[in-house]
PDB file of N, CA and C in Angstrom:
ATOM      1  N   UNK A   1      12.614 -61.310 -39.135  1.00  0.00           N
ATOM      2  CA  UNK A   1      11.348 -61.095 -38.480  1.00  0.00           C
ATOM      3  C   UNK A   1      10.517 -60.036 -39.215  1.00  0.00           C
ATOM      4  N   UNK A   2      11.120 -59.012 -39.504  1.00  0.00           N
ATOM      5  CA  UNK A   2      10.375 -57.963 -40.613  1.00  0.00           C
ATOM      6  C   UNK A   2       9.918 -58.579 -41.626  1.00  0.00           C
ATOM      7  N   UNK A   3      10.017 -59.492 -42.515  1.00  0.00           N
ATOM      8  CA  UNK A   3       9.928 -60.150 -43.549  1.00  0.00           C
ATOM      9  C   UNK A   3       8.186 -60.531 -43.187  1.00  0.00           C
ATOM     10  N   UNK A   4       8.345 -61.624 -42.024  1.00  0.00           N
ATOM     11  CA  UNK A   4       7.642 -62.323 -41.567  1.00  0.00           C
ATOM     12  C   UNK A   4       6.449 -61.328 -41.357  1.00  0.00           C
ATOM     13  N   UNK A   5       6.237 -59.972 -40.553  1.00  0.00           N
ATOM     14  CA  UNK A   5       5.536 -59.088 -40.048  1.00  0.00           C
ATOM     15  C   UNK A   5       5.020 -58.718 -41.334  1.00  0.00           C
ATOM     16  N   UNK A   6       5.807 -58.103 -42.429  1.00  0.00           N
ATOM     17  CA  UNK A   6       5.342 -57.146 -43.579  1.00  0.00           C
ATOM     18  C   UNK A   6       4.173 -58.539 -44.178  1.00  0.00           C
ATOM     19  N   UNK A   7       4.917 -59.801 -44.147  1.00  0.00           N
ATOM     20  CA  UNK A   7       3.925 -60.966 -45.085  1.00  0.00           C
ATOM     21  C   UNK A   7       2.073 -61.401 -44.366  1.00  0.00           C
ATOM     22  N   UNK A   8       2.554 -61.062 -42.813  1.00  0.00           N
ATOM     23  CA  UNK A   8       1.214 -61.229 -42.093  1.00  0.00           C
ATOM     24  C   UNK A   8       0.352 -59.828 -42.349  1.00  0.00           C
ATOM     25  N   UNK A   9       1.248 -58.766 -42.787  1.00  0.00           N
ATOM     26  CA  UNK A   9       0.113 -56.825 -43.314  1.00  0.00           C
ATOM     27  C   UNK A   9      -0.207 -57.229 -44.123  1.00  0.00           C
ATOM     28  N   UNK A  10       0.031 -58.018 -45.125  1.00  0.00           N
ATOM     29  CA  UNK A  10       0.158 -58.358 -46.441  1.00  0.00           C
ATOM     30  C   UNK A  10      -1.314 -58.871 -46.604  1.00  0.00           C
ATOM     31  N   UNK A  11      -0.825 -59.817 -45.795  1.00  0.00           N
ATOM     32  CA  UNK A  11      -2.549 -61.321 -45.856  1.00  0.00           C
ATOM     33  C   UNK A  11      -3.742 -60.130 -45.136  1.00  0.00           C
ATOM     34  N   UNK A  12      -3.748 -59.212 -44.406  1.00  0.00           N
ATOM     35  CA  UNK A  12      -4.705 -58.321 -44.015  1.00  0.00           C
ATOM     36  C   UNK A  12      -5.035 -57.471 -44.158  1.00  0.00           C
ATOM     37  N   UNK A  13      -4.602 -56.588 -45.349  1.00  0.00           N
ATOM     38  CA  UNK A  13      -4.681 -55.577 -46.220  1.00  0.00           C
ATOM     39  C   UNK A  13      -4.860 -55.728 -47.480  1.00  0.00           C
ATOM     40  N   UNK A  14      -5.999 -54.941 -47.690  1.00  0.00           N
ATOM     41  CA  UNK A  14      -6.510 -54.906 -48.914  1.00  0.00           C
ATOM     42  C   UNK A  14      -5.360 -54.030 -50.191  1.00  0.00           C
ATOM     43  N   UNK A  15      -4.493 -53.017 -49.614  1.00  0.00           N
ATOM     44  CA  UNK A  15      -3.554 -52.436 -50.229  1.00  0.00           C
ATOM     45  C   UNK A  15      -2.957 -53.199 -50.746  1.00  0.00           C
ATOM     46  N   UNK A  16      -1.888 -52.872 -51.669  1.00  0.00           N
ATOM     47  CA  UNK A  16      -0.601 -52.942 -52.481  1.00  0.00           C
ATOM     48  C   UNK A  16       0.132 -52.905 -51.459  1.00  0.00           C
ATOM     49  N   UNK A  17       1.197 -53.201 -50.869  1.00  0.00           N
ATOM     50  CA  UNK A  17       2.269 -52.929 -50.433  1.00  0.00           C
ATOM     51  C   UNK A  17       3.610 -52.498 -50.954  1.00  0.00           C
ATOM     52  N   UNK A  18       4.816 -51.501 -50.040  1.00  0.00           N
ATOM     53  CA  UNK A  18       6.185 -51.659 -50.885  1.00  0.00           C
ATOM     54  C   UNK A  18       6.850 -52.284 -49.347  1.00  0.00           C
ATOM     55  N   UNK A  19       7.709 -53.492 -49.616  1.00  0.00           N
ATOM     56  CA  UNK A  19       8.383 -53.629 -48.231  1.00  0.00           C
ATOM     57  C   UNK A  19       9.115 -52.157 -47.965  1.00  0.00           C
ATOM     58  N   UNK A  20       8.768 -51.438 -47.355  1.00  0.00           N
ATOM     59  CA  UNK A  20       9.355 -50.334 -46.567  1.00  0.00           C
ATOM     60  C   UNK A  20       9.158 -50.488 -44.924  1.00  0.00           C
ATOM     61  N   UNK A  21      10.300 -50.920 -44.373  1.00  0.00           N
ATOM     62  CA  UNK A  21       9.614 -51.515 -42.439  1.00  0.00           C
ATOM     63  C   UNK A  21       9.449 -50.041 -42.001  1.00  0.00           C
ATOM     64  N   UNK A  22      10.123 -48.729 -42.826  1.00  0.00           N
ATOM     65  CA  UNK A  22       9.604 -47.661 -41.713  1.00  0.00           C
ATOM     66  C   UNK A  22       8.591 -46.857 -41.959  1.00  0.00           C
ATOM     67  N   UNK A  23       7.850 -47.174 -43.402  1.00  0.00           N
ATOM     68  CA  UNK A  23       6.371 -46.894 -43.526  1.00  0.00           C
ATOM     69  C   UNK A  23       5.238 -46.649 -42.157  1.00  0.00           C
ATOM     70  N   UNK A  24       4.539 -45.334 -42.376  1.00  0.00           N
ATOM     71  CA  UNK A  24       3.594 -45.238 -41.084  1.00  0.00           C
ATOM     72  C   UNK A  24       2.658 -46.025 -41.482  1.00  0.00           C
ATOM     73  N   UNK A  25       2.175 -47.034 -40.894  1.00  0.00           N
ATOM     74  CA  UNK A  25       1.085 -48.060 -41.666  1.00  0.00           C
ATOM     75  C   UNK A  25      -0.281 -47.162 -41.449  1.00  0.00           C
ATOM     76  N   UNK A  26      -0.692 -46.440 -40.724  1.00  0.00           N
ATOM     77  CA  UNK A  26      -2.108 -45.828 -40.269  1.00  0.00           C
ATOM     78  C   UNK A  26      -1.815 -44.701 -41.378  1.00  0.00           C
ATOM     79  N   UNK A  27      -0.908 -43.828 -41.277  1.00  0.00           N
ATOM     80  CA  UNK A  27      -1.219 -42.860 -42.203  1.00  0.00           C
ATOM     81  C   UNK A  27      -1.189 -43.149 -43.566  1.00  0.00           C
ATOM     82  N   UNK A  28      -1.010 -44.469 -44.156  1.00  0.00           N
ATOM     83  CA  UNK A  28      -1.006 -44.597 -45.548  1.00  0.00           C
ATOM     84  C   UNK A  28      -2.053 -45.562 -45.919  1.00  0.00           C
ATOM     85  N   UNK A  29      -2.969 -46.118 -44.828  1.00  0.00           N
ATOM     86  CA  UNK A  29      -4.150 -46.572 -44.908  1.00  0.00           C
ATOM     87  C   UNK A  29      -3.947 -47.848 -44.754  1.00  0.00           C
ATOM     88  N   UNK A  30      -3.217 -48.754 -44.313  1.00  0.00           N
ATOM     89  CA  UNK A  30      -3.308 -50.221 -44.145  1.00  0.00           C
ATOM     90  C   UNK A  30      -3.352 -50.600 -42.909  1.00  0.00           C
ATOM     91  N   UNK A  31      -3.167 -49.922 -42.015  1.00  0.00           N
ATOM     92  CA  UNK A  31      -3.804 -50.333 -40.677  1.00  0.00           C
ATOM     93  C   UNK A  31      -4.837 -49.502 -40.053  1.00  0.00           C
ATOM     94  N   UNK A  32      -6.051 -50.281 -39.972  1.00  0.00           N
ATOM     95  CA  UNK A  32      -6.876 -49.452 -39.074  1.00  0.00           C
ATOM     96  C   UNK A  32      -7.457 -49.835 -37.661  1.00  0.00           C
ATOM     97  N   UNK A  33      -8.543 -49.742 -36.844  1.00  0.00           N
ATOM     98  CA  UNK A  33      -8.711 -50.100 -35.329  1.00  0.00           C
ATOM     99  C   UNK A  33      -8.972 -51.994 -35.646  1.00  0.00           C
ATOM    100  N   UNK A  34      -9.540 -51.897 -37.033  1.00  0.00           N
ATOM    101  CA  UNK A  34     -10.324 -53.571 -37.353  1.00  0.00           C
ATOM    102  C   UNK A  34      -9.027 -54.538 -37.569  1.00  0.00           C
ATOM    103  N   UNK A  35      -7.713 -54.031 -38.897  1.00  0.00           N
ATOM    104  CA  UNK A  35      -7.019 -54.624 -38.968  1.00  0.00           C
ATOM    105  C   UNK A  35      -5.462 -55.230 -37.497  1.00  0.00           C
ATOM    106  N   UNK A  36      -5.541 -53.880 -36.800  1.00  0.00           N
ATOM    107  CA  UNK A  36      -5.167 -53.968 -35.743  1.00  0.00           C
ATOM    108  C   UNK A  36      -5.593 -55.639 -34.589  1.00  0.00           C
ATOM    109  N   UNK A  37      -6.361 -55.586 -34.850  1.00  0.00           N
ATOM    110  CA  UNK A  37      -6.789 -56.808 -33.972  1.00  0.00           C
ATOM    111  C   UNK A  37      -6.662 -57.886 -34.298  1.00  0.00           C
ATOM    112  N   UNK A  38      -7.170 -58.092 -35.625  1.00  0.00           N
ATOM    113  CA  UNK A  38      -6.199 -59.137 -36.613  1.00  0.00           C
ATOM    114  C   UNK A  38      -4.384 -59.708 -36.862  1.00  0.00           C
ATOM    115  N   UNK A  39      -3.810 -57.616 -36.357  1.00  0.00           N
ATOM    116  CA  UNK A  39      -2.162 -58.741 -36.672  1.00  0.00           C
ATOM    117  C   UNK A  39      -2.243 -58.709 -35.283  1.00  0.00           C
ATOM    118  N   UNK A  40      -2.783 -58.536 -33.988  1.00  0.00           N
ATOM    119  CA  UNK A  40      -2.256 -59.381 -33.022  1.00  0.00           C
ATOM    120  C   UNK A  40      -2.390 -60.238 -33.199  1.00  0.00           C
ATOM    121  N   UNK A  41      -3.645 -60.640 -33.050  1.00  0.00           N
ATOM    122  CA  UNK A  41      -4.395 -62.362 -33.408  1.00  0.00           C
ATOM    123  C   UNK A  41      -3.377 -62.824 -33.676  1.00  0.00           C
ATOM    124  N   UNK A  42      -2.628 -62.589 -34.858  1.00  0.00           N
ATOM    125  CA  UNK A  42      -1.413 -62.968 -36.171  1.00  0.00           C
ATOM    126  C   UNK A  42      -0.301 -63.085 -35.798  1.00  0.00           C
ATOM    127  N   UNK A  43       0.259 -62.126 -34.643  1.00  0.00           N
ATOM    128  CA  UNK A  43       1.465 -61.990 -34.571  1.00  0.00           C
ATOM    129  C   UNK A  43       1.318 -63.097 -33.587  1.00  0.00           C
ATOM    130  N   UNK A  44       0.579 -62.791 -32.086  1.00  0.00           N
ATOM    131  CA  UNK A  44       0.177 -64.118 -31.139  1.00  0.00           C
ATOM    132  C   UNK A  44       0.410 -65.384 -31.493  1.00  0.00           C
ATOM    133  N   UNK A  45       0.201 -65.325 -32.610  1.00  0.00           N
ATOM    134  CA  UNK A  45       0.112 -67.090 -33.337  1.00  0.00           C
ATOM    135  C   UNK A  45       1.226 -67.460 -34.278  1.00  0.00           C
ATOM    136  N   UNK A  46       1.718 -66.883 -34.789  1.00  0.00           N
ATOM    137  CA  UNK A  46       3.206 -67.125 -35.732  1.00  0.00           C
ATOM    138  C   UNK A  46       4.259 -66.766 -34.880  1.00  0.00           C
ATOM    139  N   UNK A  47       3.953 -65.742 -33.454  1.00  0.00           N
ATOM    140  CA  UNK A  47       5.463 -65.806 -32.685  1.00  0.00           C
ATOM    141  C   UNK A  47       5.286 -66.326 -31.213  1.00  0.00           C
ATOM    142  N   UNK A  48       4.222 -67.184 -31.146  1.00  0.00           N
ATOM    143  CA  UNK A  48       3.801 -67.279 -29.744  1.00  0.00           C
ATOM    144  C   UNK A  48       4.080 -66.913 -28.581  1.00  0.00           C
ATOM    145  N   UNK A  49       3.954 -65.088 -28.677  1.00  0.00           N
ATOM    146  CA  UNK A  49       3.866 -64.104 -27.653  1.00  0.00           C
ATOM    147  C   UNK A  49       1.953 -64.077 -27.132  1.00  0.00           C
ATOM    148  N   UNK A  50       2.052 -63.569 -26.198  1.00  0.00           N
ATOM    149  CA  UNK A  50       1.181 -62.701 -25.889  1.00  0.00           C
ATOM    150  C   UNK A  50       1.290 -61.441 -25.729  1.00  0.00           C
ATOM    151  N   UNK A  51       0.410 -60.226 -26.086  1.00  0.00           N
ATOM    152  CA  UNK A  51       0.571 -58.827 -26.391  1.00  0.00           C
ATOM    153  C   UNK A  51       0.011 -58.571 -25.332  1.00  0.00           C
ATOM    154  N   UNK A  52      -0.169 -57.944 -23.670  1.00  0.00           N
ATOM    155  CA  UNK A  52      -0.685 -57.387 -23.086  1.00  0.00           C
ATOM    156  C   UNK A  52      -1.360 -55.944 -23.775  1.00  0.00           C
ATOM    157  N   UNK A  53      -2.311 -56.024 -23.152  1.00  0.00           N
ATOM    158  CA  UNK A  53      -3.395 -54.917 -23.685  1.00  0.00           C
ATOM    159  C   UNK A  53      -3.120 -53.654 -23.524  1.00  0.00           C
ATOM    160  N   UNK A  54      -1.948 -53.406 -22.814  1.00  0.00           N
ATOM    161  CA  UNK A  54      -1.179 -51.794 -22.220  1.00  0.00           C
ATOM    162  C   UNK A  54      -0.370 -51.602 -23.303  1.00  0.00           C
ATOM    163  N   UNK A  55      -0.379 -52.443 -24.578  1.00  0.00           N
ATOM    164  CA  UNK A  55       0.969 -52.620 -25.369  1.00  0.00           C
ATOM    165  C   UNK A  55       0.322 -52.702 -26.649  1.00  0.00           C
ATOM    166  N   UNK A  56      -0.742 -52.286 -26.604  1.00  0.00           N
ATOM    167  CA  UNK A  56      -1.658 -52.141 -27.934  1.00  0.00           C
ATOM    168  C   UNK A  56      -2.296 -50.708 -27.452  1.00  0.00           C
ATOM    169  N   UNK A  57      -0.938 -50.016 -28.706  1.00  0.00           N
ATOM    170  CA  UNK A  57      -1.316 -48.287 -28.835  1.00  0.00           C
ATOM    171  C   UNK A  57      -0.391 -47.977 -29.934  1.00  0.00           C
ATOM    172  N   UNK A  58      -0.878 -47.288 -31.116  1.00  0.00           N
ATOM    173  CA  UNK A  58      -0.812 -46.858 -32.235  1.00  0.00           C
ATOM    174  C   UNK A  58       1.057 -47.002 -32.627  1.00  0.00           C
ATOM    175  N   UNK A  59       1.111 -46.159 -31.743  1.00  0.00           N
ATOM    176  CA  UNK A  59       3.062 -45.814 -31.095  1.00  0.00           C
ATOM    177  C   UNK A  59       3.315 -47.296 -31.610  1.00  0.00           C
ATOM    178  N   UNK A  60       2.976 -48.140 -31.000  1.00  0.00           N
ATOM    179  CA  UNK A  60       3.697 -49.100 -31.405  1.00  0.00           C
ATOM    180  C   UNK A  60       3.900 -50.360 -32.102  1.00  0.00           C
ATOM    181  N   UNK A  61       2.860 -49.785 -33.567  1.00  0.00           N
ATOM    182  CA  UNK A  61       2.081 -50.453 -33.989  1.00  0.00           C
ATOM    183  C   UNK A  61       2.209 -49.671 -35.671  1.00  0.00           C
ATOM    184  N   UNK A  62       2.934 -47.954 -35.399  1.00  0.00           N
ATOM    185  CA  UNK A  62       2.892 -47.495 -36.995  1.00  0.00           C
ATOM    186  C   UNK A  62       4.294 -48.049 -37.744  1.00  0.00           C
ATOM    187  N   UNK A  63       4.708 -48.429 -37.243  1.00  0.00           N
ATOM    188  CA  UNK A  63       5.285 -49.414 -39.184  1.00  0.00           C
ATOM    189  C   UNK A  63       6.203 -50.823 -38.204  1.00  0.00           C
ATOM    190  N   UNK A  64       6.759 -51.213 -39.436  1.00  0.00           N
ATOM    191  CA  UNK A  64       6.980 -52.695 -38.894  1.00  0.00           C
ATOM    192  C   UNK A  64       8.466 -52.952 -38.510  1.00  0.00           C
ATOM    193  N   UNK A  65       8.900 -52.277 -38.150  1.00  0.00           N
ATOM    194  CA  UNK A  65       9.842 -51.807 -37.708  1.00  0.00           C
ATOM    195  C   UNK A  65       9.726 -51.705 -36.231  1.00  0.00           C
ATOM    196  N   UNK A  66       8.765 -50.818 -35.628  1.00  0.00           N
ATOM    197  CA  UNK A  66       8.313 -50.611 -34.296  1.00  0.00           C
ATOM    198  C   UNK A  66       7.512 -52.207 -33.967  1.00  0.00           C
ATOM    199  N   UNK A  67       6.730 -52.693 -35.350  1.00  0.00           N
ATOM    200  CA  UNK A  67       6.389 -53.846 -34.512  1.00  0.00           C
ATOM    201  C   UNK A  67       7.142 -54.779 -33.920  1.00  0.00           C
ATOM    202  N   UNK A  68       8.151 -55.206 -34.814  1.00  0.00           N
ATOM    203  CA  UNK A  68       9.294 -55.929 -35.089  1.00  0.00           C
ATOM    204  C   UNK A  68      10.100 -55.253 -33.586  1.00  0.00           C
ATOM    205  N   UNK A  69      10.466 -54.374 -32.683  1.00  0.00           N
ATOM    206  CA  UNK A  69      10.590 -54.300 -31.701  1.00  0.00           C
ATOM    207  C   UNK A  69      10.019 -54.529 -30.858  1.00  0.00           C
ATOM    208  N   UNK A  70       8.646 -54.330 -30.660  1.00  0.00           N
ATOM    209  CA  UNK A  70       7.739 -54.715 -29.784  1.00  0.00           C
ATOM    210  C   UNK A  70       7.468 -56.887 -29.758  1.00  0.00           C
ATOM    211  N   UNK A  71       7.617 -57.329 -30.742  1.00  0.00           N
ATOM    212  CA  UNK A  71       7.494 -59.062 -30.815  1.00  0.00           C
ATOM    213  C   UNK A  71       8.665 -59.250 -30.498  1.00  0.00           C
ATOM    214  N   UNK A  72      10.146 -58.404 -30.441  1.00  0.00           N
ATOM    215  CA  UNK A  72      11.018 -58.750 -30.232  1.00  0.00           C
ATOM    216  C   UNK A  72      11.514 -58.980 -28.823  1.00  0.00           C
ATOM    217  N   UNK A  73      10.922 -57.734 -28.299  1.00  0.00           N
ATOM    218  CA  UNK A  73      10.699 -57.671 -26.358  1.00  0.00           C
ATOM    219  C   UNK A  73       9.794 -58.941 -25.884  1.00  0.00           C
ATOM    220  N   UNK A  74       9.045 -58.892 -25.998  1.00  0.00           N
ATOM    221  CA  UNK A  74       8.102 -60.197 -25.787  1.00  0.00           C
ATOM    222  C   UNK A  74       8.620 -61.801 -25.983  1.00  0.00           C
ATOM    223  N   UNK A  75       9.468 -61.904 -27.349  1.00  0.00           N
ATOM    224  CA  UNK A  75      10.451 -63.296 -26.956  1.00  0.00           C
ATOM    225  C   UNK A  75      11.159 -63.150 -26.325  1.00  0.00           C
ATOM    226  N   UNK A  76      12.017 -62.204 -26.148  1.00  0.00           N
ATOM    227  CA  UNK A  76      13.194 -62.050 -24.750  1.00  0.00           C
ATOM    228  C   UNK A  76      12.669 -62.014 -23.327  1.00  0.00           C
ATOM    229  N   UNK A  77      11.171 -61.862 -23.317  1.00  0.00           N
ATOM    230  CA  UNK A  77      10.715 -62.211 -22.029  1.00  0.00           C
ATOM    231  C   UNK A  77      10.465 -63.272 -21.737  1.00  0.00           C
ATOM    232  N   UNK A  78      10.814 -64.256 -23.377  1.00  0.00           N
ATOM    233  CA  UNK A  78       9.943 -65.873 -22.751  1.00  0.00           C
ATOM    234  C   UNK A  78      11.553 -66.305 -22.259  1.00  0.00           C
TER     235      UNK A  78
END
């Protein structure tokens, strides 16, 4: 699933990437409030979750690692 997450930062960042899942993505500049909305969009659609809006906050959203927990809760709820 990390694989999958780092390849969807990938397609929405203008950066270079290094696969590192515990990279802070905001403090090293590849996620910002614009790209944010995009990997839901992204994640919504390649893991067919829905992200409630209480569940979009930075916390859980700086590297892909934390995302990769957060898409992971969300299939165990389907």
């Amino acid at each position: 699933m990390e694989k999958k997450i780092f390849e969807i930062i990938c397609e929405i960042s203008d950066k270079d990437l290094v696969e590192k899942y515990d990279m802070d993505l905001f403090e090293n500049g590849i996620l910002d409030s614009f790209a944010i909305v995009q990997l839901i969009s992204l994640l919504e659609e390649n893991f067919n979750i829905e992200i409630d809006p209480e569940d979009i906050v930075p916390e859980k959203f700086s590297t892909i690692s934390e995302i990769s927990r957060l898409v992971t809760d969300y299939e165990e709820k389907q």
